[in-house]
C-alpha atoms as a PDB file:
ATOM      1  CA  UNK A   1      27.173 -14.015  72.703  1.00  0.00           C
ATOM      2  CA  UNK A   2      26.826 -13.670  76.187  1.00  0.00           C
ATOM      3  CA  UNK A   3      23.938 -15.501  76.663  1.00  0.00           C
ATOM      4  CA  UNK A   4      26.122 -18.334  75.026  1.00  0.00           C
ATOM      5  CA  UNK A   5      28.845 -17.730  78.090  1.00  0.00           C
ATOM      6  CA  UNK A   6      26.710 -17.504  80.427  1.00  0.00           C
ATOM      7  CA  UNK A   7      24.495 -20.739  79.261  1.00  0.00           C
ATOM      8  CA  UNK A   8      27.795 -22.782  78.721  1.00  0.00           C
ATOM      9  CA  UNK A   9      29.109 -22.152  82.538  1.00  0.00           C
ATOM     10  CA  UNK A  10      25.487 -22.294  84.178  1.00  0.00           C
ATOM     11  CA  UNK A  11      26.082 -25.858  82.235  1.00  0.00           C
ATOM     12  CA  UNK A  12      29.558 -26.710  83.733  1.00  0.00           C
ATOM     13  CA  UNK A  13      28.392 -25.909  86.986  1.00  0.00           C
ATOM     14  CA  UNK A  14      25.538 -27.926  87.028  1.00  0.00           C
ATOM     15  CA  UNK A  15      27.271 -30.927  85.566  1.00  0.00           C
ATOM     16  CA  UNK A  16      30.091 -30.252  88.449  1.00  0.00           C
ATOM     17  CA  UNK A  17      27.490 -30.326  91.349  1.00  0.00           C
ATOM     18  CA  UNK A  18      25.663 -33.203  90.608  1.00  0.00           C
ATOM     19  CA  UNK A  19      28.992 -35.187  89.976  1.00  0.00           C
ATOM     20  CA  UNK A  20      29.771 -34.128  92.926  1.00  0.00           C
ATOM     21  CA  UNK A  21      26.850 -35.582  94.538  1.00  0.00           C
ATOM     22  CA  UNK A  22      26.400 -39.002  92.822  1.00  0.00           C
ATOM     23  CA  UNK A  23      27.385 -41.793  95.136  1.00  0.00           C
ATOM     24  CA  UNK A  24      30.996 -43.016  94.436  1.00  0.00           C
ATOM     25  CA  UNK A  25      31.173 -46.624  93.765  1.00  0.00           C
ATOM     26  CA  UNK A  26      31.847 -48.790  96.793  1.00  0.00           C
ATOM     27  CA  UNK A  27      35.708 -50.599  97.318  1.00  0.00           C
ATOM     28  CA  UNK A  28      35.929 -53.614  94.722  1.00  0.00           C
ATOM     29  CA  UNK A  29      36.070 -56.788  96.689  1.00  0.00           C
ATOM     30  CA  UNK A  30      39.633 -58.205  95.920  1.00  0.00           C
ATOM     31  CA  UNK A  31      39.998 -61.785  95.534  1.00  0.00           C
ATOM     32  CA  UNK A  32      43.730 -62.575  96.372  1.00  0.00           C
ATOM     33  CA  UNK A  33      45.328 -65.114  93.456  1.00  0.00           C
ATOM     34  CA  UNK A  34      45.803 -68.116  94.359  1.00  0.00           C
ATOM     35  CA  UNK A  35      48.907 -70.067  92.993  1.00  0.00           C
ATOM     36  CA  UNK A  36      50.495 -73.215  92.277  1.00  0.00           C
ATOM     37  CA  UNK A  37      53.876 -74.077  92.278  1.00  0.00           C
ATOM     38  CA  UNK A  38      56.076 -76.831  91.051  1.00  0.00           C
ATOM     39  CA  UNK A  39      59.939 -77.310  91.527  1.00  0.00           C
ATOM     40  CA  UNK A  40      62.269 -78.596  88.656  1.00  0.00           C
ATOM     41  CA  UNK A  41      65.854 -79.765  89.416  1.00  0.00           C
ATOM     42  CA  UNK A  42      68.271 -79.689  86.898  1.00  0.00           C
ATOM     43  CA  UNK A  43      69.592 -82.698  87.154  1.00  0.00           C
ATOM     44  CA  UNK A  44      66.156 -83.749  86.069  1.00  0.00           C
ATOM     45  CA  UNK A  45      66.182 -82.515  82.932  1.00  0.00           C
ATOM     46  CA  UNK A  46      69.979 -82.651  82.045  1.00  0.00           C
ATOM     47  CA  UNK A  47      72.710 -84.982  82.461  1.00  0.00           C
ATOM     48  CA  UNK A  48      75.917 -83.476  83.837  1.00  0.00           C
ATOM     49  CA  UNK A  49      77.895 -85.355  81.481  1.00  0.00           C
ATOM     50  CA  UNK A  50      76.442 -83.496  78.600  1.00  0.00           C
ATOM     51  CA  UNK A  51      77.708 -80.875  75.822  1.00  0.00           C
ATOM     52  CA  UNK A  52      76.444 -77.320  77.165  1.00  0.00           C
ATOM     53  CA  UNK A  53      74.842 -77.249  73.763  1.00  0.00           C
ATOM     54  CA  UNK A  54      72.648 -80.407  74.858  1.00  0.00           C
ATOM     55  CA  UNK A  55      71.959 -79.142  78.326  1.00  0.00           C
ATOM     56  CA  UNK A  56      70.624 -75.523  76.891  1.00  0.00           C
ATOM     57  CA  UNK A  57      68.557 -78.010  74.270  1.00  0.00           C
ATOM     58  CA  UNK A  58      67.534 -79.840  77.275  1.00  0.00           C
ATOM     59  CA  UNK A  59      66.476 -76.998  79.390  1.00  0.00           C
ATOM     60  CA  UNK A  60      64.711 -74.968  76.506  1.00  0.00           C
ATOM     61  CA  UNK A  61      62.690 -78.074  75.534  1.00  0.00           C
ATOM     62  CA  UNK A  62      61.621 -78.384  79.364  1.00  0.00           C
ATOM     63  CA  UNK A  63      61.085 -74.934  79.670  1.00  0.00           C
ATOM     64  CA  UNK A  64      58.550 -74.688  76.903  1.00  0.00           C
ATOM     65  CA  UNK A  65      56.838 -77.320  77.909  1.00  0.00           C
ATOM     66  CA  UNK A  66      56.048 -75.490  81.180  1.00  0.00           C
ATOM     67  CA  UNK A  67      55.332 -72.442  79.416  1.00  0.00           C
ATOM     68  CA  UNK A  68      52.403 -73.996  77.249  1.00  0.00           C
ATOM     69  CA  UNK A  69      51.124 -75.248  80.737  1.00  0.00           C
ATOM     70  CA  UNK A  70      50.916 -71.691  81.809  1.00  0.00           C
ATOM     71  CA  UNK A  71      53.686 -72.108  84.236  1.00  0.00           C
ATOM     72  CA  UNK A  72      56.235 -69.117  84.931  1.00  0.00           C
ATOM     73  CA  UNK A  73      59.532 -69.124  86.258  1.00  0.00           C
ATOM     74  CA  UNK A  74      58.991 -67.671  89.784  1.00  0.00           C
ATOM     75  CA  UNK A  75      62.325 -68.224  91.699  1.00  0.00           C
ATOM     76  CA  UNK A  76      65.834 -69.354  90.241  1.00  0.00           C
ATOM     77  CA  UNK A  77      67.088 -72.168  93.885  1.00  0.00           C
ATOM     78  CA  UNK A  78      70.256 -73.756  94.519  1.00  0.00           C
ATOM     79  CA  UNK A  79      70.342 -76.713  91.632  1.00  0.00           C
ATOM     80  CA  UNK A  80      66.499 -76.023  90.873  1.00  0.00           C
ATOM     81  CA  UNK A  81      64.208 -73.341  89.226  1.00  0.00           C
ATOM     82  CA  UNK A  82      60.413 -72.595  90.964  1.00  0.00           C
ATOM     83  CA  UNK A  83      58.080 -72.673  88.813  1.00  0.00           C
ATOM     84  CA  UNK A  84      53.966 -70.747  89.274  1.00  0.00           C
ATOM     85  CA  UNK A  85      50.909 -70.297  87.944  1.00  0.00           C
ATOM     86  CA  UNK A  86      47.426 -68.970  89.109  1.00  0.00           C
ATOM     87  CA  UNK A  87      45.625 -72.180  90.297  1.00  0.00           C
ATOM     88  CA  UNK A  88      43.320 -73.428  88.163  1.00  0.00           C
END
């Protein structure tokens, strides 16, 4: 039973040291993303003069559309909404 002990921690310790002493991997080059971006106004999408209901309609039909593309909505602007994605 000792011998078990004793050949189980001879083991740890030899798997410890020569982790210890494999070269660590080197720093991962990082690419930074690169994005696009496109700007909707509102008034291109909706007419002022119409229901809320419409407008909502409107915007959610417009807004799918971009989302298919692979755009995302990045900033929320005065009258506008910024949309990104990574450049293709």
């Amino acid at each position: 039973m000792r011998r078990n002990v004793f050949l189980a921690i001879a083991a740890l310790v030899l798997v410890a040291v020569f982790a210890t002493l494999l070269p660590a991997q080197g720093p991962q080059a990082s690419v930074p993303t690169a994005w696009e971006y496109r700007v909707i106004l509102i008034t291109e999408v909706v007419n002022l003069q119409q229901k809320p209901e419409e407008m909502t309609a409107a915007l959610e039909a417009k807004f799918n559309e971009l989302g298919k593309e692979g755009w995302d909505i990045a900033e929320n602007i005065n009258g506008g909404i910024v949309f990104k994605r990574r450049k293709r």
